[in-house]
N, C-alpha and C. Protein backbone atom coordinates (compact mmCIF):
# COMPACT_ATOMS: atom_id res chain seq x y z
N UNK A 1 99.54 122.97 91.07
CA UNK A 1 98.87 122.24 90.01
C UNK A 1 99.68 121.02 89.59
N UNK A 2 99.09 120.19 89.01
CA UNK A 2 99.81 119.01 88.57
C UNK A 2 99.61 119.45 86.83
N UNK A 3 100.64 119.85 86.76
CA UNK A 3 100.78 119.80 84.70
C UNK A 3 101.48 118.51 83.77
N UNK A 4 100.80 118.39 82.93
CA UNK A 4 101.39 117.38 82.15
C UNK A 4 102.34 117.99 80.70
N UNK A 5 103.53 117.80 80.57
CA UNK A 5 103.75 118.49 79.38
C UNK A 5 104.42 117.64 78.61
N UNK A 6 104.45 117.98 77.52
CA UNK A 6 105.08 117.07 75.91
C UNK A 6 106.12 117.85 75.86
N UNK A 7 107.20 117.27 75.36
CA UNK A 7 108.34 118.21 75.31
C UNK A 7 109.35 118.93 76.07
N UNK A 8 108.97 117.86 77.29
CA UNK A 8 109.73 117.95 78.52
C UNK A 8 111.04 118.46 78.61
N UNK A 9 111.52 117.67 77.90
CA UNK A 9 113.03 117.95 77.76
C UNK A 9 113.75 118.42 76.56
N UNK A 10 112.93 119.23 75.52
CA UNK A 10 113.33 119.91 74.55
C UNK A 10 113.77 121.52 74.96
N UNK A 11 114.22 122.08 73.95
CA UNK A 11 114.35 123.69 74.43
C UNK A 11 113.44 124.57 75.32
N UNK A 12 112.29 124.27 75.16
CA UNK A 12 111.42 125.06 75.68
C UNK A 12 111.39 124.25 77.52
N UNK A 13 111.03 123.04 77.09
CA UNK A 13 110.36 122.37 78.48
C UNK A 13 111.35 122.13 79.33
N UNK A 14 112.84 121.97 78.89
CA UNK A 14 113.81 121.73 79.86
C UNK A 14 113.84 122.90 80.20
N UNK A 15 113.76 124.10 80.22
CA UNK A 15 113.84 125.26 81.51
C UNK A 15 112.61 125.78 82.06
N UNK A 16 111.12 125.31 81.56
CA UNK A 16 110.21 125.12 81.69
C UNK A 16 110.11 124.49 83.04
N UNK A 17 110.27 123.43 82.93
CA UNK A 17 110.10 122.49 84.55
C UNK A 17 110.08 122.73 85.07
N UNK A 18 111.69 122.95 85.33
CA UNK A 18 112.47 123.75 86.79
C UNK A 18 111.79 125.13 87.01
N UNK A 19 111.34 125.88 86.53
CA UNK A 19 110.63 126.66 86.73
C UNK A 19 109.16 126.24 87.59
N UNK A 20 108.68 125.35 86.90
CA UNK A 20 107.13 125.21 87.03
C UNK A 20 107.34 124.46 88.59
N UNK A 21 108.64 123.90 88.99
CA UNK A 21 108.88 122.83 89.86
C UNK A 21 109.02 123.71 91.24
N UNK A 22 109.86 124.92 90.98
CA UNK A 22 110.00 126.01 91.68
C UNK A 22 108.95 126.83 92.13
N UNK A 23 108.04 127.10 91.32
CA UNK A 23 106.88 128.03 91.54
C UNK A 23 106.02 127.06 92.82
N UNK A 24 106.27 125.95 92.80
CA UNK A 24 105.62 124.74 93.16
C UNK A 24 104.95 123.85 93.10
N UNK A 25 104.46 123.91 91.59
CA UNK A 25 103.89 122.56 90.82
C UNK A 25 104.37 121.46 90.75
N UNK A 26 103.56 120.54 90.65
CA UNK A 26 103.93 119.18 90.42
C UNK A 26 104.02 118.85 88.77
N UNK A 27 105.17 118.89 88.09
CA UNK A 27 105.49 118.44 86.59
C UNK A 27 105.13 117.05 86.43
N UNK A 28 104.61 116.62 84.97
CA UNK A 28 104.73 115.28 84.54
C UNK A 28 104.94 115.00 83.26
N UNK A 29 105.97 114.83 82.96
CA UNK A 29 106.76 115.25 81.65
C UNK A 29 106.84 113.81 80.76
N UNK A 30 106.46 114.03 79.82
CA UNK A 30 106.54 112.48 78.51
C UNK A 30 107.86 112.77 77.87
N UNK A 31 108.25 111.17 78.03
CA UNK A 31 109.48 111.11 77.57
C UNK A 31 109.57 109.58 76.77
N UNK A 32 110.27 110.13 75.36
CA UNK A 32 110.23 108.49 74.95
C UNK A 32 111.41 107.32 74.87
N UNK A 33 112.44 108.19 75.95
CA UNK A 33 114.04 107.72 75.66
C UNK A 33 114.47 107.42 77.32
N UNK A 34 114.77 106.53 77.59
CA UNK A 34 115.41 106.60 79.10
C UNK A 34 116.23 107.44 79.59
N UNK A 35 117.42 108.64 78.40
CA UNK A 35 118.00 109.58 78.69
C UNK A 35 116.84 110.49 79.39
N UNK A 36 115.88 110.47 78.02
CA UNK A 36 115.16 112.04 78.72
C UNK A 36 114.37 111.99 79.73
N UNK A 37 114.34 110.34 80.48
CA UNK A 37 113.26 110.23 81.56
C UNK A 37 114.39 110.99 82.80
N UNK A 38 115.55 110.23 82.35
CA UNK A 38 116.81 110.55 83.40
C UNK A 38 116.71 112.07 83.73
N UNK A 39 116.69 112.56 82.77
CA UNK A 39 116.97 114.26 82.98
C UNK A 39 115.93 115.00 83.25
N UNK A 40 114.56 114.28 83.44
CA UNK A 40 113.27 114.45 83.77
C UNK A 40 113.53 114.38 85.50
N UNK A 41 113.83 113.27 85.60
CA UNK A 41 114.26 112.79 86.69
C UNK A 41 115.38 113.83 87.94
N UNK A 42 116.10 114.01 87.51
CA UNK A 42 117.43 115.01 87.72
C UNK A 42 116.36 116.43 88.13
N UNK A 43 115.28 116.95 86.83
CA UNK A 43 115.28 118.25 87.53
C UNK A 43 114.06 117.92 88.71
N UNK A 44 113.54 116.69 88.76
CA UNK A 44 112.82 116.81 89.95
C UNK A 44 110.90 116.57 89.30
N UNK A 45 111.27 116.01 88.02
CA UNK A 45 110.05 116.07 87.83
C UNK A 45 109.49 114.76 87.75
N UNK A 46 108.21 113.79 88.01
CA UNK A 46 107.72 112.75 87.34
C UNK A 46 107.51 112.33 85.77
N UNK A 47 108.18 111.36 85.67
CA UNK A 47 108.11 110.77 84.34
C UNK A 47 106.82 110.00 83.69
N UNK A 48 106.23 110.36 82.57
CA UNK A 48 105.31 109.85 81.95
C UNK A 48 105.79 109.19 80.42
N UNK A 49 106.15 107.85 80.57
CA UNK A 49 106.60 107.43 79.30
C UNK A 49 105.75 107.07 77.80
N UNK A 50 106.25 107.58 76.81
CA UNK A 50 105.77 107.84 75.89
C UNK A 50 105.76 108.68 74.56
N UNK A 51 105.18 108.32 73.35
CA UNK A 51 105.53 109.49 72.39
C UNK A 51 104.31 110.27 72.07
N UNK A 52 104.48 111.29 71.06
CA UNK A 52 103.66 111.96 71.47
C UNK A 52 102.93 111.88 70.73
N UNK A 53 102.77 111.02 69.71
CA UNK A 53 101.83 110.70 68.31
C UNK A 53 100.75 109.55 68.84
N UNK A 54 101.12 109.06 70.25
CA UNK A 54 100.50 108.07 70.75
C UNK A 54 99.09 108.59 71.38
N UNK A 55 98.37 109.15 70.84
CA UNK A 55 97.28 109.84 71.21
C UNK A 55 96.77 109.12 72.67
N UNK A 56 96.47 107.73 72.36
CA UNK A 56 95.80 107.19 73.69
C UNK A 56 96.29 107.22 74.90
N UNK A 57 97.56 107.30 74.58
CA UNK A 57 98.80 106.84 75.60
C UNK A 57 98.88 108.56 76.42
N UNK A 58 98.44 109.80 75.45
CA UNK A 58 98.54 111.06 75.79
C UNK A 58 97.69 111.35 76.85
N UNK A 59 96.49 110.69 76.05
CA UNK A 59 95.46 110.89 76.86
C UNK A 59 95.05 110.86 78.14
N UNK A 60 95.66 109.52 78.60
CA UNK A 60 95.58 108.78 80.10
C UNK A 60 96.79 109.73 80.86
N UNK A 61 97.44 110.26 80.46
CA UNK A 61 98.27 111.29 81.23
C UNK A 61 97.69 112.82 81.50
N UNK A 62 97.20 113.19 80.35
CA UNK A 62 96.17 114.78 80.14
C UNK A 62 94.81 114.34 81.32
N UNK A 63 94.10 113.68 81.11
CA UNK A 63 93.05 113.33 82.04
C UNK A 63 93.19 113.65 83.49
N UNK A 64 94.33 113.28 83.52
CA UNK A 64 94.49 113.57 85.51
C UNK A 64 95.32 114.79 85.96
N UNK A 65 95.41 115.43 84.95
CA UNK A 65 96.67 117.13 84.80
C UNK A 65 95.40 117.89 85.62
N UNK A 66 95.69 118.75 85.62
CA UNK A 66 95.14 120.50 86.56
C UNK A 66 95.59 121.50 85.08
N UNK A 67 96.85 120.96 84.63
CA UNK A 67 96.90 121.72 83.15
C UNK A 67 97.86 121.45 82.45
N UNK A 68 97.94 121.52 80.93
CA UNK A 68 98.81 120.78 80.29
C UNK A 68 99.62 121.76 79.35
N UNK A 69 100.73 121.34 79.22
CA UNK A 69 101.70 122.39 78.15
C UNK A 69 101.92 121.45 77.04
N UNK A 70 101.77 121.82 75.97
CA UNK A 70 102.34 121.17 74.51
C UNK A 70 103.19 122.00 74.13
N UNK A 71 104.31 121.29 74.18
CA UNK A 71 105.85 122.00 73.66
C UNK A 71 106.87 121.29 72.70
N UNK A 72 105.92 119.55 72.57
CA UNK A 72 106.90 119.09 71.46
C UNK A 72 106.39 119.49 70.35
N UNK A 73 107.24 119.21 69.16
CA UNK A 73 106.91 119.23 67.82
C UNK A 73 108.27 119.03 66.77
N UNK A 74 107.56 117.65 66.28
CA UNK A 74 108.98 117.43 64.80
C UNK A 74 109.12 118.39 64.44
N UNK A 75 110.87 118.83 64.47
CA UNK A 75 111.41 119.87 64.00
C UNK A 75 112.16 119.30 62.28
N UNK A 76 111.60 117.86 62.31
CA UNK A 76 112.48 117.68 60.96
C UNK A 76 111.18 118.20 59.82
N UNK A 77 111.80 119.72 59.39
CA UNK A 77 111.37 120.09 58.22
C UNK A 77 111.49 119.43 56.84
N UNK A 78 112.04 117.96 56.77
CA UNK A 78 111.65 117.54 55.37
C UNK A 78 110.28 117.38 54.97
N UNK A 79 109.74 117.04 56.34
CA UNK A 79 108.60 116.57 56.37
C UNK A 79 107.08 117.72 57.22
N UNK A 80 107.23 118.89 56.94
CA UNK A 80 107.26 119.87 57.73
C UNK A 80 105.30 119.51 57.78
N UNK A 81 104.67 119.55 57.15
CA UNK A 81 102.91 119.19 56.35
C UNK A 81 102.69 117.89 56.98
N UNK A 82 103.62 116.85 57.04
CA UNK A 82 103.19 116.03 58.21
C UNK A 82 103.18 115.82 59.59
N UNK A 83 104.27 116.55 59.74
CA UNK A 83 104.73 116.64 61.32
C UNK A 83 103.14 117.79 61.81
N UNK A 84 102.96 118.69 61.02
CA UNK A 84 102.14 119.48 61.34
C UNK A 84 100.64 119.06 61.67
N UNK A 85 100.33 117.99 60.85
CA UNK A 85 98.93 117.87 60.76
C UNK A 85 99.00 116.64 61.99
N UNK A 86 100.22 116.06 62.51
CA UNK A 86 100.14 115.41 63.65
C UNK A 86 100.10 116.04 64.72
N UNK A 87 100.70 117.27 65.07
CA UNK A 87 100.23 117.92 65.67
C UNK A 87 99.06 118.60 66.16
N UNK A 88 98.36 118.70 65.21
CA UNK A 88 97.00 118.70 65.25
C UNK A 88 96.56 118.49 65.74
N UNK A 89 96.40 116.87 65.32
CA UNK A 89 95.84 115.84 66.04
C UNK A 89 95.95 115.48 67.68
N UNK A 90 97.33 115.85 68.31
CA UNK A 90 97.58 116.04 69.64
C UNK A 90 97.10 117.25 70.01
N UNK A 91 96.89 118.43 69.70
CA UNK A 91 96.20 118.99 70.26
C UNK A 91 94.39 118.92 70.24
N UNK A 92 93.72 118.52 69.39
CA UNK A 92 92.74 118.54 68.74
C UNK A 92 92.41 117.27 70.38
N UNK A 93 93.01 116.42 70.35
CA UNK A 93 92.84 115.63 71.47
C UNK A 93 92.94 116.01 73.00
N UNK A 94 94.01 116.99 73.20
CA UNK A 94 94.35 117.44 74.38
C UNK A 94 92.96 118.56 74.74
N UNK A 95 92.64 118.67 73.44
CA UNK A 95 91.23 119.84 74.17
C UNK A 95 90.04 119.21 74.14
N UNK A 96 89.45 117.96 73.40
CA UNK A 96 88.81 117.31 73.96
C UNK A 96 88.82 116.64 75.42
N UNK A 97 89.86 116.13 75.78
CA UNK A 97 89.98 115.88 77.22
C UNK A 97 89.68 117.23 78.55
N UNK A 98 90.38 118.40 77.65
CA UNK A 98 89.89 119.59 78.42
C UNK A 98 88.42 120.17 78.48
N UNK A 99 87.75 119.30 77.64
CA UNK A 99 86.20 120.30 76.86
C UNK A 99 85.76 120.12 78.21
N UNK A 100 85.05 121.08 78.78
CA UNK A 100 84.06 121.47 79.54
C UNK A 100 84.54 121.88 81.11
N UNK A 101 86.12 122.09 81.24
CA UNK A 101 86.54 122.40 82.18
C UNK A 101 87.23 123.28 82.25
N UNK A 102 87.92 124.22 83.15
CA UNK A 102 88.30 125.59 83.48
C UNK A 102 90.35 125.09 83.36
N UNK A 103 90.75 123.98 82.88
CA UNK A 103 91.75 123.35 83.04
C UNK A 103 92.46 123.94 81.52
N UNK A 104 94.06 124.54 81.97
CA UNK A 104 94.24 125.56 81.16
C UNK A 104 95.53 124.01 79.93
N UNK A 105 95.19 125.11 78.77
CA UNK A 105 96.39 123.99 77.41
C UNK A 105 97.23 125.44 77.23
N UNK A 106 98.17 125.24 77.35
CA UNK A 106 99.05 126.21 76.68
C UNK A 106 99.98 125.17 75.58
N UNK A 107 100.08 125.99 74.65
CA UNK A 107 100.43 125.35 73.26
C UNK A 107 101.72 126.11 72.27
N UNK A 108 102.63 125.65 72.32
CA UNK A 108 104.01 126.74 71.61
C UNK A 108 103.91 126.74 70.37
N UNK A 109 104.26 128.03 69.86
CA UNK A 109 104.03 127.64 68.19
C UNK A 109 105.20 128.90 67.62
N UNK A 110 105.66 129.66 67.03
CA UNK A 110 106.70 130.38 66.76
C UNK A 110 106.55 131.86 65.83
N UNK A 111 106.93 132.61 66.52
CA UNK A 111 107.01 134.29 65.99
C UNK A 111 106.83 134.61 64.32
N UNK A 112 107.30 133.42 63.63
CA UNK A 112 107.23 133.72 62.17
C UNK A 112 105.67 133.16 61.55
N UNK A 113 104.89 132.75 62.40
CA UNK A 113 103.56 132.38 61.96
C UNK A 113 102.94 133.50 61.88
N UNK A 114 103.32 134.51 62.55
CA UNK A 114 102.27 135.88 62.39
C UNK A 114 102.37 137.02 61.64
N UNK A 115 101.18 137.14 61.15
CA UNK A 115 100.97 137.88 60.31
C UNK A 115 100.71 139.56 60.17
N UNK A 116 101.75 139.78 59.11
CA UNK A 116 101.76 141.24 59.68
C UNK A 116 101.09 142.31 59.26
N UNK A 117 100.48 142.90 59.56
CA UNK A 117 98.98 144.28 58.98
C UNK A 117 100.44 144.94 58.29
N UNK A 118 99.65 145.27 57.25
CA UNK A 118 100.30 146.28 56.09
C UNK A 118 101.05 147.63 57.01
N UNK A 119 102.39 147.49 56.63
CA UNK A 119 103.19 148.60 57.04
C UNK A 119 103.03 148.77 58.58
N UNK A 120 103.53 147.75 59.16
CA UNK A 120 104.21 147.61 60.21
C UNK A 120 104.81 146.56 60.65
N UNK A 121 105.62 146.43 61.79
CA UNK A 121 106.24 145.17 62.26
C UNK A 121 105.05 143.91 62.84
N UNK A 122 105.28 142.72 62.67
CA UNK A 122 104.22 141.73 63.53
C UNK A 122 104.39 142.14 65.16
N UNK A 123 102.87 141.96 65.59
CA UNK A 123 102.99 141.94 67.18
C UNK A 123 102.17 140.51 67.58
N UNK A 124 102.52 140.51 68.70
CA UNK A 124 101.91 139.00 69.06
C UNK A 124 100.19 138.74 69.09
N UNK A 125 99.67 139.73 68.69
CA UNK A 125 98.20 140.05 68.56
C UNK A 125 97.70 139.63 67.54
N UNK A 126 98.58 139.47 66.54
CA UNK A 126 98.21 139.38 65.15
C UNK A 126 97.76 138.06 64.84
N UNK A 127 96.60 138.29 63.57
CA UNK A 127 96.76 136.78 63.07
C UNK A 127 97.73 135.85 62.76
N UNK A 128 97.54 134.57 62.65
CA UNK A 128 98.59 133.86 62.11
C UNK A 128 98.59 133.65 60.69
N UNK A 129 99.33 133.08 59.97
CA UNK A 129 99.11 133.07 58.23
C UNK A 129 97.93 131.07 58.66
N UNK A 130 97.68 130.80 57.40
CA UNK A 130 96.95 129.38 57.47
C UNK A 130 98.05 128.91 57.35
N UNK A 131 97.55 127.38 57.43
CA UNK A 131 97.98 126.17 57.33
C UNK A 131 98.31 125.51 55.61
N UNK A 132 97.57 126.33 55.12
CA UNK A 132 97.71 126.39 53.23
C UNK A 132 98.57 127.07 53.04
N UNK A 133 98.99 128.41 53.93
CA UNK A 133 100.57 129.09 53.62
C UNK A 133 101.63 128.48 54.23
N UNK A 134 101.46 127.84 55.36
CA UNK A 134 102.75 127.45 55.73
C UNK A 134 102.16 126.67 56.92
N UNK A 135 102.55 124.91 56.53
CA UNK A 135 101.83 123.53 57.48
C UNK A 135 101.71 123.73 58.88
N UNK A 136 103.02 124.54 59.62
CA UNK A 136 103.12 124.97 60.61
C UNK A 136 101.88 125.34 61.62
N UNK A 137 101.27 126.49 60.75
CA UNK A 137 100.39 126.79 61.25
C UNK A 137 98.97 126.04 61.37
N UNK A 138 99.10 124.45 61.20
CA UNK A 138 98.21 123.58 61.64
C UNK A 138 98.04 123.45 63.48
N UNK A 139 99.37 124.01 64.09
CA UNK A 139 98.73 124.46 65.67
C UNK A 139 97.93 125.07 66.04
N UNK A 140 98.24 126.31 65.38
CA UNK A 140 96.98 127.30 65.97
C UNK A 140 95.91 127.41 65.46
N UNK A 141 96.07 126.75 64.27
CA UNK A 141 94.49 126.33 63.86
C UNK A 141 93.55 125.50 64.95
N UNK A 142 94.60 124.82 65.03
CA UNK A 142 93.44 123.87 66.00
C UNK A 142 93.17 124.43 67.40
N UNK A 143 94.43 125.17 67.80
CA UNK A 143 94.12 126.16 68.95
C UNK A 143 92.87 126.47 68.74
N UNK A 144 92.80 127.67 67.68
CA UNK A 144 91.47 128.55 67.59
C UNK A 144 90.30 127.57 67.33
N UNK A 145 90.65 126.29 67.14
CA UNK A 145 88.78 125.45 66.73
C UNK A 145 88.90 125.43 68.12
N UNK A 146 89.70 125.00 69.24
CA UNK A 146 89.54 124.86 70.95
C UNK A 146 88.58 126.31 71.87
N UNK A 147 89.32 127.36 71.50
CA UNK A 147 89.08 128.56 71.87
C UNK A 147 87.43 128.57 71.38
N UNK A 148 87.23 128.05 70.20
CA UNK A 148 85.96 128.76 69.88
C UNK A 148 84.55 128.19 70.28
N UNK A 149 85.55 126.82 70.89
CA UNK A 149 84.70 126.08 71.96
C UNK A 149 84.15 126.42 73.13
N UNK A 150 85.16 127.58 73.59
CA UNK A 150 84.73 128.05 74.99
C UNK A 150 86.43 127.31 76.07
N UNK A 151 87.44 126.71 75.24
CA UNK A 151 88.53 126.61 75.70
C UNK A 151 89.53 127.33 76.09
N UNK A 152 90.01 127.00 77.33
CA UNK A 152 91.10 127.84 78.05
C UNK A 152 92.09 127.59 77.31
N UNK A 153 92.56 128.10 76.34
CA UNK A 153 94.03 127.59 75.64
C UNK A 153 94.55 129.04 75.38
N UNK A 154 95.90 128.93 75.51
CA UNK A 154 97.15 129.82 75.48
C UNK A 154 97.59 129.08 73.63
N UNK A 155 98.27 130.15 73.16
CA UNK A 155 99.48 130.08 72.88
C UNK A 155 100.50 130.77 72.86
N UNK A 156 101.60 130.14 72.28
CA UNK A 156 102.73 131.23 72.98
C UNK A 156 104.02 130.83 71.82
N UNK A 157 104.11 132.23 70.50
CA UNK A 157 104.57 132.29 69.95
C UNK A 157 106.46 133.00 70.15
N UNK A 158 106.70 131.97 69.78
CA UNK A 158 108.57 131.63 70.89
C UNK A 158 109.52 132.07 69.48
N UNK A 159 110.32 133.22 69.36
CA UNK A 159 111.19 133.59 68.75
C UNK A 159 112.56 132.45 69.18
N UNK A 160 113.44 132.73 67.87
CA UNK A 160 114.67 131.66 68.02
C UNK A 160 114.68 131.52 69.30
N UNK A 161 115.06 129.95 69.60
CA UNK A 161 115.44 130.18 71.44
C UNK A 161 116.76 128.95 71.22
N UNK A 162 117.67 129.58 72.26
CA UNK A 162 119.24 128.64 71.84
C UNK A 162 119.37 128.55 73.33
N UNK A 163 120.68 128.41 73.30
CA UNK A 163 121.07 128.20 74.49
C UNK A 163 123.11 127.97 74.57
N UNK A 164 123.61 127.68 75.61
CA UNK A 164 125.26 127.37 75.20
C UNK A 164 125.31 125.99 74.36
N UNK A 165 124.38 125.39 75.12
CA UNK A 165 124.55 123.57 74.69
C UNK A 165 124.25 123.38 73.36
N UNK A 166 122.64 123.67 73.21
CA UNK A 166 121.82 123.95 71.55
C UNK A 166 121.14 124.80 71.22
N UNK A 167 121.80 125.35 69.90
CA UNK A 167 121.56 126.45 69.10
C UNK A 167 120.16 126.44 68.45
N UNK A 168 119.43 125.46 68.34
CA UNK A 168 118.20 125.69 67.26
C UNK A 168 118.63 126.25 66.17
N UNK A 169 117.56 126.71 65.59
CA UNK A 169 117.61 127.25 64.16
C UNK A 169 118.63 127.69 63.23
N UNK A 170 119.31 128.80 64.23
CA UNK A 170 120.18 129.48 64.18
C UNK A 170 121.42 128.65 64.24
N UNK A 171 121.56 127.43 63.97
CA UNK A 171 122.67 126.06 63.44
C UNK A 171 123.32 125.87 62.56
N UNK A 172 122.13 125.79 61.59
CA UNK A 172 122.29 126.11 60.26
C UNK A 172 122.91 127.33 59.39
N UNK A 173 122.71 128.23 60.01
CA UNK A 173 123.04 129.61 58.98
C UNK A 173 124.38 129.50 59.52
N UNK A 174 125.19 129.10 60.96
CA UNK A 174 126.28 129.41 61.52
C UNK A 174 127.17 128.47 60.76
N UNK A 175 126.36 127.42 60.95
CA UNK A 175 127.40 125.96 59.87
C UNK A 175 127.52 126.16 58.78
N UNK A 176 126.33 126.70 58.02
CA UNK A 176 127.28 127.18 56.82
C UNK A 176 128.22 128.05 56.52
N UNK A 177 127.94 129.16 57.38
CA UNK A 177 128.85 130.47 57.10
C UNK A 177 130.44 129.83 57.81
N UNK A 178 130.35 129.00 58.66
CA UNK A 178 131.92 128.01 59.02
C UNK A 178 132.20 127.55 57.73
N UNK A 179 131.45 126.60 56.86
CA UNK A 179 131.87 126.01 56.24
C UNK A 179 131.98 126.60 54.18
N UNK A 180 131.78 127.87 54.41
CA UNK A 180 131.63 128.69 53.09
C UNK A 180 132.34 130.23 53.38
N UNK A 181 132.92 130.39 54.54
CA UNK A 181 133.23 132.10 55.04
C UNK A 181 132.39 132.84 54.59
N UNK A 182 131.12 132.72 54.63
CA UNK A 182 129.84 133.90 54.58
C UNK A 182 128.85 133.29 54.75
N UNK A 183 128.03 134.33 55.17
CA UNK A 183 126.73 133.89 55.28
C UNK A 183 125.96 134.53 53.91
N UNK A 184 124.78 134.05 53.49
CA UNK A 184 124.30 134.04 51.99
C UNK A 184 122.82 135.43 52.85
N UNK A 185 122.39 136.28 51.83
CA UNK A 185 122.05 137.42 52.13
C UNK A 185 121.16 137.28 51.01
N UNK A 186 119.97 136.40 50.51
CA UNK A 186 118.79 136.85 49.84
C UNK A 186 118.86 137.02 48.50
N UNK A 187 119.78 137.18 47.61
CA UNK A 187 120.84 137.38 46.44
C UNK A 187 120.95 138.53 46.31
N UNK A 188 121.18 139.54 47.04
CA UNK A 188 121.39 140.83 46.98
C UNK A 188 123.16 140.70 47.13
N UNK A 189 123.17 141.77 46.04
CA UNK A 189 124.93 142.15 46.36
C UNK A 189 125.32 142.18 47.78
N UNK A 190 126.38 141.83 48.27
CA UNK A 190 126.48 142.15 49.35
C UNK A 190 127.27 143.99 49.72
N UNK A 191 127.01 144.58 50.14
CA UNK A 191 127.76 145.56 50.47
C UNK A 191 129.50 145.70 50.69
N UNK A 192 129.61 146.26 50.30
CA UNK A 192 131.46 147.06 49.91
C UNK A 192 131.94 146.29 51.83
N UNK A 193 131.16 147.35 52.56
CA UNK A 193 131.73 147.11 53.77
C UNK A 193 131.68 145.89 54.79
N UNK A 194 130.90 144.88 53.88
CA UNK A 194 130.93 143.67 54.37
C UNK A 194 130.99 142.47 53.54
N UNK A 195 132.57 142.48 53.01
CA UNK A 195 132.76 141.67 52.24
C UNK A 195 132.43 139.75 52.58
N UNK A 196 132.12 139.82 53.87
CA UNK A 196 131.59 138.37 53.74
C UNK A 196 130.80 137.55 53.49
N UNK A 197 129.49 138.49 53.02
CA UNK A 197 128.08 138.59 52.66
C UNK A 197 128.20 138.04 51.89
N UNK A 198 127.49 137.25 50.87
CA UNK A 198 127.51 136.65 49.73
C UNK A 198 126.25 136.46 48.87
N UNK A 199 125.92 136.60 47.76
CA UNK A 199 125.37 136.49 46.97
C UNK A 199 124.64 134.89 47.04
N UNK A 200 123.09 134.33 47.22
CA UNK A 200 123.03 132.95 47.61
C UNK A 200 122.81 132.43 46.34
């Protein structure tokens, strides 16, 4: 298949590729930096330059895919309600280009969107919370308006993912606990036997 994906070279899509490159697909990865075309480049994949808010610019790349992965997404949470509802919009687009064909969207979105049935753990089956509880979940919203179209769309809810190089999420809680000798625990006392716990 020839896939087009966003997020080429973020956590997910940089081991993504090489995978997809291996299986024996043809990758075509958007990149908006000459580094990340480079390293696009390196694992063997074709470069599609561009960002990803550039809807039109998305478009003319999604059009000629066999199938497309959406894997970017602003991770700067100051702005968490906008980054989200742009997202949207890239997907909301990527499945119009897909409407009426058997051509698959897989779409990443993250383990803490789901919602958990009373008295038990979340499973990946579950609903997600809205987009009124938490902006985030402006992906799979628009997922499910795709799906209810009669769209082939995936998603694929991705617990912390790190790596040696970058940590994700899990950055933050480590940098602080370097820079405070504890990590902060919810404001609960911390326990006798783990005096490094701290009160937040």
């Amino acid at each position: 298949m020839r896939v087009f994906m966003t997020g080429a070279t973020g956590f997910i899509g940089s081991f993504l590729v090489p995978e997809l490159i291996k299986a024996g697909h043809q990758v075509i990865g958007l990149s908006r930096s000459s580094a990340g075309a480079e390293a696009l480049i390196r694992a063997g994949a074709e470069v599609f330059r561009g960002d990803v808010n550039d809807l039109e610019r998305l478009r003319t790349a999604a059009e000629v895919a066999d199938g497309l992965v959406h894997a970017a997404f602003n991770h700067d949470f100051s702005n968490v309600k906008q980054h989200s509802e742009e997202d949207r919009k890239v997907i909301q687009m990527l499945g119009e280009v897909l409407a009426g064909s058997d051509r698959p969207l897989v779409i990443t979105s993250g383990t803490g969107l789901a919602r958990s049935r009373t008295g038990r753990p979340a499973a990946e089956t579950d609903d997600h919370v809205t987009s009124a509880e938490f902006p985030r979940a402006a992906s799979e919203e628009a997922a499910d308006a795709l799906i209810a179209k009669g769209g082939r769309v995936m998603v694929m809810r991705l617990p912390q993912v790190h790596d040696t190089r970058r940590q994700g999420r899990i950055a933050h809680p480590a940098g602080a606990a370097k820079g405070s000798g504890g990590v902060c625990r919810g404001g609960q006392e911390p326990p006798a036997r783990r005096p490094r716990l701290r009160r937040c």
